[in-house]
PDB file of N, CA and C in Angstrom:
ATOM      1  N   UNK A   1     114.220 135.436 123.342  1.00  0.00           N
ATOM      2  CA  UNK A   1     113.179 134.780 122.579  1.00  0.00           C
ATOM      3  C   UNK A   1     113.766 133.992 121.402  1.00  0.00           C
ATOM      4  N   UNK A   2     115.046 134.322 120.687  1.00  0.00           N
ATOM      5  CA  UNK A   2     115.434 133.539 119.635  1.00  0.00           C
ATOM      6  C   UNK A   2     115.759 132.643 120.293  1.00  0.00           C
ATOM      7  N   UNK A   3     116.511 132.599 121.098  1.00  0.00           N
ATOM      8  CA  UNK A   3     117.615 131.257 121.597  1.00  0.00           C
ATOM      9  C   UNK A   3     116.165 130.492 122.017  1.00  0.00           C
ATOM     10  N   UNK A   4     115.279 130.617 122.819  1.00  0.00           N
ATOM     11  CA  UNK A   4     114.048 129.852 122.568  1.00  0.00           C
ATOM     12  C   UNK A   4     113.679 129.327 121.092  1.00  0.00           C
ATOM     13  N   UNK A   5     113.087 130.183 120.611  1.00  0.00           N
ATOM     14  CA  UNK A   5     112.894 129.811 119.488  1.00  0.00           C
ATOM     15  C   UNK A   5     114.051 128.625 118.826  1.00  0.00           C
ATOM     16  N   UNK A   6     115.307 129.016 118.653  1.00  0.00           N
ATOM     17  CA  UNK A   6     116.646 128.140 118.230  1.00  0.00           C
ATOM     18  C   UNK A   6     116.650 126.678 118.705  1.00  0.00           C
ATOM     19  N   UNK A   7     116.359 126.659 120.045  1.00  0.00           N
ATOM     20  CA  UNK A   7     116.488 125.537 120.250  1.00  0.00           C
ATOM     21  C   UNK A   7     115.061 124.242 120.422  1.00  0.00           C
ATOM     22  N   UNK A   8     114.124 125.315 120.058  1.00  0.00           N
ATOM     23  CA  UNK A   8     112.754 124.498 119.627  1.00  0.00           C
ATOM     24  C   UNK A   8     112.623 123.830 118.205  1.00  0.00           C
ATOM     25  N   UNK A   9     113.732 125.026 117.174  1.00  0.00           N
ATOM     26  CA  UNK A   9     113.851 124.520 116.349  1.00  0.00           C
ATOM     27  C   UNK A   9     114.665 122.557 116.261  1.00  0.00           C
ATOM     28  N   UNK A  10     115.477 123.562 116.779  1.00  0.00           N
ATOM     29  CA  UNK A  10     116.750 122.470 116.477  1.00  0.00           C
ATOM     30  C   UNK A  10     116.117 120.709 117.414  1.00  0.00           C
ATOM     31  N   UNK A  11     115.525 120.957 118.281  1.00  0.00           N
ATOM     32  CA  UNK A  11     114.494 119.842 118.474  1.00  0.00           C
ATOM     33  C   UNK A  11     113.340 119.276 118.130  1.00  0.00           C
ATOM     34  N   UNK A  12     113.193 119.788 117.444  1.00  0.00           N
ATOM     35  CA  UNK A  12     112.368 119.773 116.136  1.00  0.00           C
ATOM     36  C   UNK A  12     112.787 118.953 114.591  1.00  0.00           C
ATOM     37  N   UNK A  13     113.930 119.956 114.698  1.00  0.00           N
ATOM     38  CA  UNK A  13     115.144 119.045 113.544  1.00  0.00           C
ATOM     39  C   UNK A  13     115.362 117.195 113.566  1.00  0.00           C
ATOM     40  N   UNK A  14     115.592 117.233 114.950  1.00  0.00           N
ATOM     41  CA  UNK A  14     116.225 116.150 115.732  1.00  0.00           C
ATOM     42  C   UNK A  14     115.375 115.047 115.584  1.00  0.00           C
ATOM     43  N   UNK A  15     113.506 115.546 116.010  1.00  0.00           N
ATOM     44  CA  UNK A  15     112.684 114.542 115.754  1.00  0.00           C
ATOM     45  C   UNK A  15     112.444 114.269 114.719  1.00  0.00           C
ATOM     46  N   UNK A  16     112.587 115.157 113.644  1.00  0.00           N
ATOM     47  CA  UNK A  16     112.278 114.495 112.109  1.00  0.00           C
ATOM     48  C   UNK A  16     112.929 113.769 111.616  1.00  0.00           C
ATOM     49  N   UNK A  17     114.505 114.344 112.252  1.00  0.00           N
ATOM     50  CA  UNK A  17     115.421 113.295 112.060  1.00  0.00           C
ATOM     51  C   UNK A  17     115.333 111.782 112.407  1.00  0.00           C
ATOM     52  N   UNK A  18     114.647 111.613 113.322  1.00  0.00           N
ATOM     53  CA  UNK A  18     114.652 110.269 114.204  1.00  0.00           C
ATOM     54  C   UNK A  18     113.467 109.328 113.371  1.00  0.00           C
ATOM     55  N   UNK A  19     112.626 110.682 113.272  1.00  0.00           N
ATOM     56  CA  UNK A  19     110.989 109.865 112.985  1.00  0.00           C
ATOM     57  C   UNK A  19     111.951 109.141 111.067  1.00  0.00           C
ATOM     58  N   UNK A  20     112.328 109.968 110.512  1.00  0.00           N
ATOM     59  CA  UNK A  20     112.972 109.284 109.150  1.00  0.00           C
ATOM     60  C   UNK A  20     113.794 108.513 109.580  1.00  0.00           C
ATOM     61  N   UNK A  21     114.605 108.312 110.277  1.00  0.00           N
ATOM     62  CA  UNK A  21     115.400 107.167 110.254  1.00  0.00           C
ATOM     63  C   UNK A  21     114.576 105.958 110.717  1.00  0.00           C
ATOM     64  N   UNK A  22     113.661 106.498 111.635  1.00  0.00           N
ATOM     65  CA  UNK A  22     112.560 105.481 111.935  1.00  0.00           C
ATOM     66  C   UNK A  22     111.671 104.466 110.520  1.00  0.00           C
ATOM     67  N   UNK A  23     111.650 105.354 109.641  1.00  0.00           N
ATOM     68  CA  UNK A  23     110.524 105.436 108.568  1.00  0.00           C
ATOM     69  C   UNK A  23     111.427 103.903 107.403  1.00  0.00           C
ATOM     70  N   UNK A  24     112.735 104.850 107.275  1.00  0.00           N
ATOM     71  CA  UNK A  24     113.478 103.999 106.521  1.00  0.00           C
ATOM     72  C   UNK A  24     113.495 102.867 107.345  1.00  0.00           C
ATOM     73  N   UNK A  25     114.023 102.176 108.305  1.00  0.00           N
ATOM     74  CA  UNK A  25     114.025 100.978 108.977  1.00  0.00           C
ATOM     75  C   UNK A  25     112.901 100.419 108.687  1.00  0.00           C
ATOM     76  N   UNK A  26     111.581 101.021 108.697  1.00  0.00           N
ATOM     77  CA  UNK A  26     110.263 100.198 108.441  1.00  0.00           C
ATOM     78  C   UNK A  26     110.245  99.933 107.420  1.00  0.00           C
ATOM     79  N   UNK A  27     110.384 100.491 106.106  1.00  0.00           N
ATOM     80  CA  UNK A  27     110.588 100.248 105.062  1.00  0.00           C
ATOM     81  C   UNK A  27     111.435  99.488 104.542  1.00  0.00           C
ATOM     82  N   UNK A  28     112.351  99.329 104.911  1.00  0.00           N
ATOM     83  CA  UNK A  28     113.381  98.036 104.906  1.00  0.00           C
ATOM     84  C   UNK A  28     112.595  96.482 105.429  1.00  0.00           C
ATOM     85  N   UNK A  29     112.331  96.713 106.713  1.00  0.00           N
ATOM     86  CA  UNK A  29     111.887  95.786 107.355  1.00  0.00           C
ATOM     87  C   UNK A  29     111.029  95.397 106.505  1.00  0.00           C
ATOM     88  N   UNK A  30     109.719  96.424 105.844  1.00  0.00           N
ATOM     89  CA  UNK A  30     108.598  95.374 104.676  1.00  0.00           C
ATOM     90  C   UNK A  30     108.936  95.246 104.008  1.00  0.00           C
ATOM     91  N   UNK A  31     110.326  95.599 103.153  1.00  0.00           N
ATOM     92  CA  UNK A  31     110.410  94.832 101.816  1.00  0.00           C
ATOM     93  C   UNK A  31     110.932  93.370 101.969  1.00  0.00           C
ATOM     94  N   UNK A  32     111.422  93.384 103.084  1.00  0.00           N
ATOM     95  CA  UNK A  32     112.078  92.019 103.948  1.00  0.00           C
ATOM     96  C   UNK A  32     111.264  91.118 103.762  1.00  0.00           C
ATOM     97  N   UNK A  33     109.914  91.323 104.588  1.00  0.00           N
ATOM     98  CA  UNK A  33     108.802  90.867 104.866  1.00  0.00           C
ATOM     99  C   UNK A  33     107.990  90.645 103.497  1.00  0.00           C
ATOM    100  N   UNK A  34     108.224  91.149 102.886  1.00  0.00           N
ATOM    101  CA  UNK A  34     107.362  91.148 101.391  1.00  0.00           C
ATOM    102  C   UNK A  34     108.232  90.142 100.408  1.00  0.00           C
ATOM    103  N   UNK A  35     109.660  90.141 100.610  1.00  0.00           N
ATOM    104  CA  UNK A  35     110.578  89.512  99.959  1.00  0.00           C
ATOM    105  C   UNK A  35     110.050  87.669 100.358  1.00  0.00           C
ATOM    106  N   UNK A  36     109.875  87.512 101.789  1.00  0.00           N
ATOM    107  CA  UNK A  36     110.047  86.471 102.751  1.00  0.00           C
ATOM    108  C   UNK A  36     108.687  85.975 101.834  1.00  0.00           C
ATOM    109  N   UNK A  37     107.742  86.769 101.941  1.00  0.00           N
ATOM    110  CA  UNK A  37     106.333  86.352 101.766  1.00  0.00           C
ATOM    111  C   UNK A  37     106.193  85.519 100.395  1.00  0.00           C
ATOM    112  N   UNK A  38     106.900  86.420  99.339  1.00  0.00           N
ATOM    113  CA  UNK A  38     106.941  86.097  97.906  1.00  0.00           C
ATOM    114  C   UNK A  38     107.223  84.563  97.938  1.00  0.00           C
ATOM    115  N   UNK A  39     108.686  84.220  98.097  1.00  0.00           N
ATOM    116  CA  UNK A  39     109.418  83.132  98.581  1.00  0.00           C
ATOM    117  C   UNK A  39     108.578  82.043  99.139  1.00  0.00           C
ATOM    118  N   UNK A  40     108.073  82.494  99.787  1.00  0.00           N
ATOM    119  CA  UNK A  40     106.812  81.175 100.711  1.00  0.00           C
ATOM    120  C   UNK A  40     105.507  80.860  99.862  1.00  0.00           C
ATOM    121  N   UNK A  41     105.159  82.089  99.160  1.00  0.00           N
ATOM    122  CA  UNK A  41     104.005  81.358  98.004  1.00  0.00           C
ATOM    123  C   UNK A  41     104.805  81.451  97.101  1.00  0.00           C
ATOM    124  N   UNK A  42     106.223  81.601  96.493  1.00  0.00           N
ATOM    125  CA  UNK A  42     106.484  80.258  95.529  1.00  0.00           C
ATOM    126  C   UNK A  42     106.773  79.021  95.853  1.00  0.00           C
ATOM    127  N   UNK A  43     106.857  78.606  96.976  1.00  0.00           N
ATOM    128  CA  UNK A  43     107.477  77.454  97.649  1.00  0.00           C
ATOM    129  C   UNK A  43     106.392  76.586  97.074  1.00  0.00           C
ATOM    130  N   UNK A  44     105.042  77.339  98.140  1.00  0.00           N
ATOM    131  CA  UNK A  44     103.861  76.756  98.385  1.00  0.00           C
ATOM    132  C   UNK A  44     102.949  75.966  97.081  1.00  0.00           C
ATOM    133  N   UNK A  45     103.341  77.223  96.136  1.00  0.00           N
ATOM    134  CA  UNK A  45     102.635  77.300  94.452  1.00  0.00           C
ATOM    135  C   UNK A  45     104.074  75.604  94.232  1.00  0.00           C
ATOM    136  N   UNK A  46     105.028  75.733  94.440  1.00  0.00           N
ATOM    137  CA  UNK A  46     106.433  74.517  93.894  1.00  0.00           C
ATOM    138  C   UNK A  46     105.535  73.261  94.234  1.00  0.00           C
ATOM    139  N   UNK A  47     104.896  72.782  95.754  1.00  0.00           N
ATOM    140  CA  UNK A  47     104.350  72.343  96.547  1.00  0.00           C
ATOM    141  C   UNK A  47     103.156  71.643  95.634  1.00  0.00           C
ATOM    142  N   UNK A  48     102.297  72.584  95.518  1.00  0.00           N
ATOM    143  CA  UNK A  48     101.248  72.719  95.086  1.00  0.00           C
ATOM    144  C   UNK A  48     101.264  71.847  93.489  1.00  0.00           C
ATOM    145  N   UNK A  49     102.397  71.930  92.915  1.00  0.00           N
ATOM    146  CA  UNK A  49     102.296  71.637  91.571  1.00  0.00           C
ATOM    147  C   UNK A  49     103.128  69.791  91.500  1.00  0.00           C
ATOM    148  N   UNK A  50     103.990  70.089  92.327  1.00  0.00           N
ATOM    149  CA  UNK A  50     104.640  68.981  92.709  1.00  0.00           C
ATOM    150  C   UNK A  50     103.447  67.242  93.293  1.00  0.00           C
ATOM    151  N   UNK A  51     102.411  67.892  93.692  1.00  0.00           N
ATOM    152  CA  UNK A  51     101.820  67.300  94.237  1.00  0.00           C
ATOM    153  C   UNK A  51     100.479  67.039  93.423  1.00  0.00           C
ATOM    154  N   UNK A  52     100.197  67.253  92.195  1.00  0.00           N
ATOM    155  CA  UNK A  52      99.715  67.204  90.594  1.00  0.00           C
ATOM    156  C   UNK A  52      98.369  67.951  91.149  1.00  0.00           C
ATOM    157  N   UNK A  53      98.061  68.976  91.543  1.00  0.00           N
ATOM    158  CA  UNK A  53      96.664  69.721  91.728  1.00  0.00           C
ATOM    159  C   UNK A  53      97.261  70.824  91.022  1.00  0.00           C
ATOM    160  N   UNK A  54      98.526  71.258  89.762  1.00  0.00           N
ATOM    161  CA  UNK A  54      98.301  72.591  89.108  1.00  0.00           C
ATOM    162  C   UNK A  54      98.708  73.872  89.963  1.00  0.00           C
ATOM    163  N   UNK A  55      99.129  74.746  89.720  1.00  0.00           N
ATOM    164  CA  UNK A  55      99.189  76.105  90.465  1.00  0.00           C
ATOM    165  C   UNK A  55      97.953  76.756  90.288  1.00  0.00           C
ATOM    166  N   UNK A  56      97.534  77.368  91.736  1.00  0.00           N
ATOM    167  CA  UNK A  56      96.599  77.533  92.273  1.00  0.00           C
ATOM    168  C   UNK A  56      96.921  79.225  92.345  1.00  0.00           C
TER     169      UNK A  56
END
């Protein structure tokens, strides 16, 4: 029953492990995405002002 138990654990371990490494990658990926986004409405706001209608 332990060695059951042991190795339910230890696969268990494994998925939390995975699901966090999972977690961090996403989190990377939106600050990416959030970084990208920023960048494009300052472009847009550069755009915007360049073109005498004021930032919006």
């Amino acid at each position: 029953m332990r060695l059951i138990l042991s190795v339910l654990a230890v696969a268990q371990i494994r998925l939390a492990r995975h699901d966090l490494m999972r977690s961090d990658l996403l989190l990377r990926d939106a600050d990416e995405a959030f970084a990208r986004s920023r960048r494009r409405v300052d472009l847009a706001n550069d755009l915007v002002r360049r073109a005498g209608f004021g930032q919006r």
